[in-house]
Protein backbone atom coordinates (compact mmCIF):
# COMPACT_ATOMS: atom_id res chain seq x y z
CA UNK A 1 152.50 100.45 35.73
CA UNK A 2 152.43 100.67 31.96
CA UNK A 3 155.33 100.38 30.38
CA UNK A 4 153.73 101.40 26.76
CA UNK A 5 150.53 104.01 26.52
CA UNK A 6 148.51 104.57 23.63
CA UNK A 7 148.36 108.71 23.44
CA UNK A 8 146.51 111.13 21.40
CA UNK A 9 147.79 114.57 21.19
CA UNK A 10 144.94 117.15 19.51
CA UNK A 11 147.23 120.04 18.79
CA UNK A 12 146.28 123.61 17.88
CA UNK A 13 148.23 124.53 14.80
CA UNK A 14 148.26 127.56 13.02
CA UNK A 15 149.29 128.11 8.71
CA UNK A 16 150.68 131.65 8.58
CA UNK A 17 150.46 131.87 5.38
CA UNK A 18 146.06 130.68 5.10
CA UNK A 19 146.62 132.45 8.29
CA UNK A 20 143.92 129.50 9.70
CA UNK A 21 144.24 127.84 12.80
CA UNK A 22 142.82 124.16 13.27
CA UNK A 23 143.12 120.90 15.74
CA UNK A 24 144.97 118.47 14.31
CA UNK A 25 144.77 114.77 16.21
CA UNK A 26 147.67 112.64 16.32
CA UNK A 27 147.88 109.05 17.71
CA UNK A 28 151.12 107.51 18.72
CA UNK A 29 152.30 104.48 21.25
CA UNK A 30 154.85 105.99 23.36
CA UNK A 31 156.76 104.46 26.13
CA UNK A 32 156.56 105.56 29.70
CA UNK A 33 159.80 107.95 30.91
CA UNK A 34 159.20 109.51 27.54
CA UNK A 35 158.95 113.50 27.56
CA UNK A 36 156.89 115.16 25.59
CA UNK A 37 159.28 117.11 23.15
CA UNK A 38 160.69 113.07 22.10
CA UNK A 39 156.73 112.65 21.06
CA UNK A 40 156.65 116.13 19.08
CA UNK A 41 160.05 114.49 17.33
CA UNK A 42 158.39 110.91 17.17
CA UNK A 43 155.71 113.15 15.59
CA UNK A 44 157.91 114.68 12.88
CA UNK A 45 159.80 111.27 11.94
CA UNK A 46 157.56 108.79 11.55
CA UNK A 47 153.69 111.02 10.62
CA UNK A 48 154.21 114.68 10.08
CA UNK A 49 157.30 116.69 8.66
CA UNK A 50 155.80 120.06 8.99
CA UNK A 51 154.92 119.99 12.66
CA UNK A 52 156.54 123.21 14.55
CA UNK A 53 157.29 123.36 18.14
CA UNK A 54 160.62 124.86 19.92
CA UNK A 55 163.01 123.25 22.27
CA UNK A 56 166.48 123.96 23.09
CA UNK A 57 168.85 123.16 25.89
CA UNK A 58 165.74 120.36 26.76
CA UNK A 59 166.64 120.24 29.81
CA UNK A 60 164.64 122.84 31.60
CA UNK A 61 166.66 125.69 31.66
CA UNK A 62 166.25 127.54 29.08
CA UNK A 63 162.32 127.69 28.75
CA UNK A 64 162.08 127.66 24.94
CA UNK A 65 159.71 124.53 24.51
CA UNK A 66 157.25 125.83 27.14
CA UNK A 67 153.39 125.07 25.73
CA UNK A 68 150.02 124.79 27.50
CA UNK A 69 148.85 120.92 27.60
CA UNK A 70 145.46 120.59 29.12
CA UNK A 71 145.03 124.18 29.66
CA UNK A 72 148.12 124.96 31.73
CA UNK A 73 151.83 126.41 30.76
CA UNK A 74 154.60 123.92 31.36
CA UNK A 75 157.54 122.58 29.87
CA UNK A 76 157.51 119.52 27.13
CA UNK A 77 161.29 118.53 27.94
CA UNK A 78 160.41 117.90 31.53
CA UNK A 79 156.66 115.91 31.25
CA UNK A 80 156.86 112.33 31.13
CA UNK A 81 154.19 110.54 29.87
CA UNK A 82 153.60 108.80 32.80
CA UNK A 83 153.21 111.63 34.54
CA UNK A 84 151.57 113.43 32.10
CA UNK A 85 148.90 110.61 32.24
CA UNK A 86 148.42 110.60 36.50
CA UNK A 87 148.57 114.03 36.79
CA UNK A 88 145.67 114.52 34.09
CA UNK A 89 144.13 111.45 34.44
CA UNK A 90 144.03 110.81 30.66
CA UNK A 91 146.12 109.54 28.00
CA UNK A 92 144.18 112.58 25.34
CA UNK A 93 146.36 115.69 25.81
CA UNK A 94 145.08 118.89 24.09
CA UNK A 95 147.96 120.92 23.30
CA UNK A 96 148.49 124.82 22.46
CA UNK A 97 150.88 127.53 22.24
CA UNK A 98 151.13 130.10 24.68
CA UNK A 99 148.93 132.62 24.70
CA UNK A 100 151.93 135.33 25.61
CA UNK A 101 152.60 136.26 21.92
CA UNK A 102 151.01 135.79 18.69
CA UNK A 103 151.70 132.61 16.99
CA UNK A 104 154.17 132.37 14.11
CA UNK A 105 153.94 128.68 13.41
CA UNK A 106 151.68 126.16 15.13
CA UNK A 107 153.27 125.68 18.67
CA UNK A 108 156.00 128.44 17.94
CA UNK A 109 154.90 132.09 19.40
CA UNK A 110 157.18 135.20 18.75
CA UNK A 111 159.04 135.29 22.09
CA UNK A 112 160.54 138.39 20.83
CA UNK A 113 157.45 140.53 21.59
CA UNK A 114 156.71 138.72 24.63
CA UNK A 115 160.17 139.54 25.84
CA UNK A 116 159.57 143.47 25.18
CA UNK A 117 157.21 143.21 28.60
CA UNK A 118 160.88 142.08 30.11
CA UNK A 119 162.88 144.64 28.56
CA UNK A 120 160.93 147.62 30.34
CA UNK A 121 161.99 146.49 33.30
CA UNK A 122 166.13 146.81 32.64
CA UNK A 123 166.45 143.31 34.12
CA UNK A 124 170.14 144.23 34.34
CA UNK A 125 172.29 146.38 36.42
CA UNK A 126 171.67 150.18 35.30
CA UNK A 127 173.70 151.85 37.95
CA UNK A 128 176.64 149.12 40.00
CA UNK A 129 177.18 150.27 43.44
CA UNK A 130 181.17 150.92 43.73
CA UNK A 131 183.50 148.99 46.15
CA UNK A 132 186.05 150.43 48.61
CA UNK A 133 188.38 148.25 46.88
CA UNK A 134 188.56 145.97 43.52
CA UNK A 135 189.10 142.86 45.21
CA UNK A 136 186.21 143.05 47.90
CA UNK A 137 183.06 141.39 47.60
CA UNK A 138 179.51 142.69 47.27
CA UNK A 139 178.01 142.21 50.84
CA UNK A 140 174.67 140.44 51.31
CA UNK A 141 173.05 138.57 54.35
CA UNK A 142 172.55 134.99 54.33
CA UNK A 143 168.84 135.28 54.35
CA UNK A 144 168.92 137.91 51.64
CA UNK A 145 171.01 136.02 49.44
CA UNK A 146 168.58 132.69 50.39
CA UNK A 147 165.61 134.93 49.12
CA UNK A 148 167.76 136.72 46.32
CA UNK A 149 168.90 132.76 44.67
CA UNK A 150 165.69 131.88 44.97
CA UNK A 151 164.30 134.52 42.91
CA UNK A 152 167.24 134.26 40.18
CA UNK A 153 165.90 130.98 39.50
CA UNK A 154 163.56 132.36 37.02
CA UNK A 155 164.24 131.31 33.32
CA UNK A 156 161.45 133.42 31.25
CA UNK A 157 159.65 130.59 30.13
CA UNK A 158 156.49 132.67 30.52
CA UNK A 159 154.45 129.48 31.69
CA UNK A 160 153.49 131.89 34.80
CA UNK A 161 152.24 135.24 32.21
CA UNK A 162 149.96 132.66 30.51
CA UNK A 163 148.64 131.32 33.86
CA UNK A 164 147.97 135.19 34.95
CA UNK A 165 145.07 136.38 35.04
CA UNK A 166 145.94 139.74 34.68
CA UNK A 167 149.04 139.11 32.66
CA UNK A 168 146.35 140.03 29.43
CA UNK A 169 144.99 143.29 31.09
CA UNK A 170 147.78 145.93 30.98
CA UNK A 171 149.87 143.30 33.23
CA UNK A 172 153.68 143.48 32.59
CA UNK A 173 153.48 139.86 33.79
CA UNK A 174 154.60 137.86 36.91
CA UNK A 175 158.29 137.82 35.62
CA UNK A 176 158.74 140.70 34.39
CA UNK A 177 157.62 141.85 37.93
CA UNK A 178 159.90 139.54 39.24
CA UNK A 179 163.06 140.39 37.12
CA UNK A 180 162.69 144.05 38.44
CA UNK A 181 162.54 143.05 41.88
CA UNK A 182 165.28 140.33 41.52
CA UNK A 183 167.55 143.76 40.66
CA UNK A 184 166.05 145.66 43.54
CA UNK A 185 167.45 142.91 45.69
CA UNK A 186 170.72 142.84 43.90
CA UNK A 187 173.19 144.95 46.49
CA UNK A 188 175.37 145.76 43.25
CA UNK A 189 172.21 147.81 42.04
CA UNK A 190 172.30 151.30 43.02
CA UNK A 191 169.83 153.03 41.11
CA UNK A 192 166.44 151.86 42.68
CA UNK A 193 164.08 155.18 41.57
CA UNK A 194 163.26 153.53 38.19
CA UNK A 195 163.01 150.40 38.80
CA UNK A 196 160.31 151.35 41.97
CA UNK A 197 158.51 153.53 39.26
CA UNK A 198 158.19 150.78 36.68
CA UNK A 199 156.91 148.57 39.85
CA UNK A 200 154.41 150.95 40.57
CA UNK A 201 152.81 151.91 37.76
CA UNK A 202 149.67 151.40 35.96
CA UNK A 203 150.87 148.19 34.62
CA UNK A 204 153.01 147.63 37.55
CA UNK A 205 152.05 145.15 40.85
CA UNK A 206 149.19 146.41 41.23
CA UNK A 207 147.39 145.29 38.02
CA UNK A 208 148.00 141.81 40.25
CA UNK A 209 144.61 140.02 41.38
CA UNK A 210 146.77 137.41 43.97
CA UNK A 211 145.16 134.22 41.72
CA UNK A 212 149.04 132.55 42.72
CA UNK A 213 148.62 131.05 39.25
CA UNK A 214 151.98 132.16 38.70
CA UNK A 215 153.34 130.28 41.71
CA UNK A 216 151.18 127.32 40.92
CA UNK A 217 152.72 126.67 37.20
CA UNK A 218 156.23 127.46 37.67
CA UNK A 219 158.09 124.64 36.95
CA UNK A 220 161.26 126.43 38.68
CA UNK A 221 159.02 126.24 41.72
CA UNK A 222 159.29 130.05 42.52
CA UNK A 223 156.85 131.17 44.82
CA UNK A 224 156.45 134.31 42.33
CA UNK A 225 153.12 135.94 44.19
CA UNK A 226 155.25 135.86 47.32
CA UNK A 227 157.25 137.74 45.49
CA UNK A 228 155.08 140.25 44.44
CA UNK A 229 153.23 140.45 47.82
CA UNK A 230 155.82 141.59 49.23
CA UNK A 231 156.50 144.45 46.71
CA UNK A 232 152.79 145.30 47.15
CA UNK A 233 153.77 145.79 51.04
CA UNK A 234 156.32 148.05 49.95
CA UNK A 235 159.51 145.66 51.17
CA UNK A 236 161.84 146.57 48.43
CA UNK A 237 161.51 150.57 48.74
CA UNK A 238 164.36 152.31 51.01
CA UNK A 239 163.49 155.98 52.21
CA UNK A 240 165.86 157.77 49.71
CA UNK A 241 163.20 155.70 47.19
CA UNK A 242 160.24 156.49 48.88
């Protein structure tokens, strides 16, 4: 096991104001249990100031420093190099920003219009079912609730809308799918009837080709095309709904 790798990165960058995109190779020695957001900040210390990339809570949770290395969406705060180099096979990593939104800055993308695919979905409570009494609690069924955490797990780091094949094509996106259907599982949710027609329509689940890309990339590990399987089946409808 190396304790020391010699890496290239060739990442895409992108001057907004030439408004010209280019490749731009950088070579650095960078120990093993390294991620790869401590190389972009290696990068900016010691050979290039003006380098932009995003990052946050780095910790995997929040999934601001997601990028595509090789071709596919993950996270830099949670690829080590060493992994990075068995899982690829290579110590040359191409690197590029998400193809979600349009780039503002080199690896930077403006997550604000990718998040408007989120916010026609109301991924929040429109209508809360009322209780008997204050103090009860919402009921749920242990499997439903196993299902229901599962699903919450989701942190909108839109590694699985890159990864979609039809995410490009009138697609909401995986989880934006998933963030309605997260709510139509939510037993404090009473108004179902919009969220089922925003599920269902043109650029609902059915704009879905199955590819499981989505499930394949999350780094959550969500099985999201379960997911929307079972919204194609029609799971999450009740007959008042239907």
């Amino acid at each position: 096991m190396n304790s020391v790798y010699d890496i290239t990165f060739r990442i895409r960058r992108y001057d907004p104001e030439l408004k010209r995109s280019y490749v731009h190779v950088y070579r650095l020695e960078a120990g093993r249990i390294l991620r790869f957001v401590d190389l972009f900040r290696k990068i900016n210390e010691e050979q290039d100031p003006t380098l932009a990339w995003n990052s946050s809570c780095e910790h995997g949770q929040c999934g601001t420093c997601s990028i595509r290395v090789n071709g596919k969406p993950l996270l830099a705060c949670e690829l080590l190099v060493e992994n990075a180099v068995s899982y690829f096979g290579t110590t040359t990593f191409t690197i590029e920003p998400l193809d979600i939104a349009p780039v503002l800055r080199d690896l930077v993308v403006d997550i604000e219009k990718a998040y408007k695919r989120i916010a026609q979905v109301k991924p929040y409570i429109i209508q809360p079912s009322s209780k008997q009494k204050e103090e009860e609690a919402y009921c749920i069924t242990s499997n439903e609730l196993e299902q229901y955490v599962n699903a919450t797990r989701c942190i909108n780091c839109f590694c699985c809308a890159s990864a979609c094949i039809s995410s490009h094509k009138g697609f909401l996106g995986p989880n934006a799918m998933l963030a309605s259907i997260v709510r139509l599982m939510d037993p404090r949710e009473q108004e179902k009837r919009q969220r089922l027609q925003t599920l269902y329509s043109d650029n609902g689940v059915y704009r879905c080709h199955s590819s499981k890309a989505c499930s394949f990339v999350c780094p959550k590990e969500i099985d999201v095309a379960h997911f929307i399987a079972l919204a194609k089946q029609g799971r999450f409808k009740t007959t008042q709904d239907e």
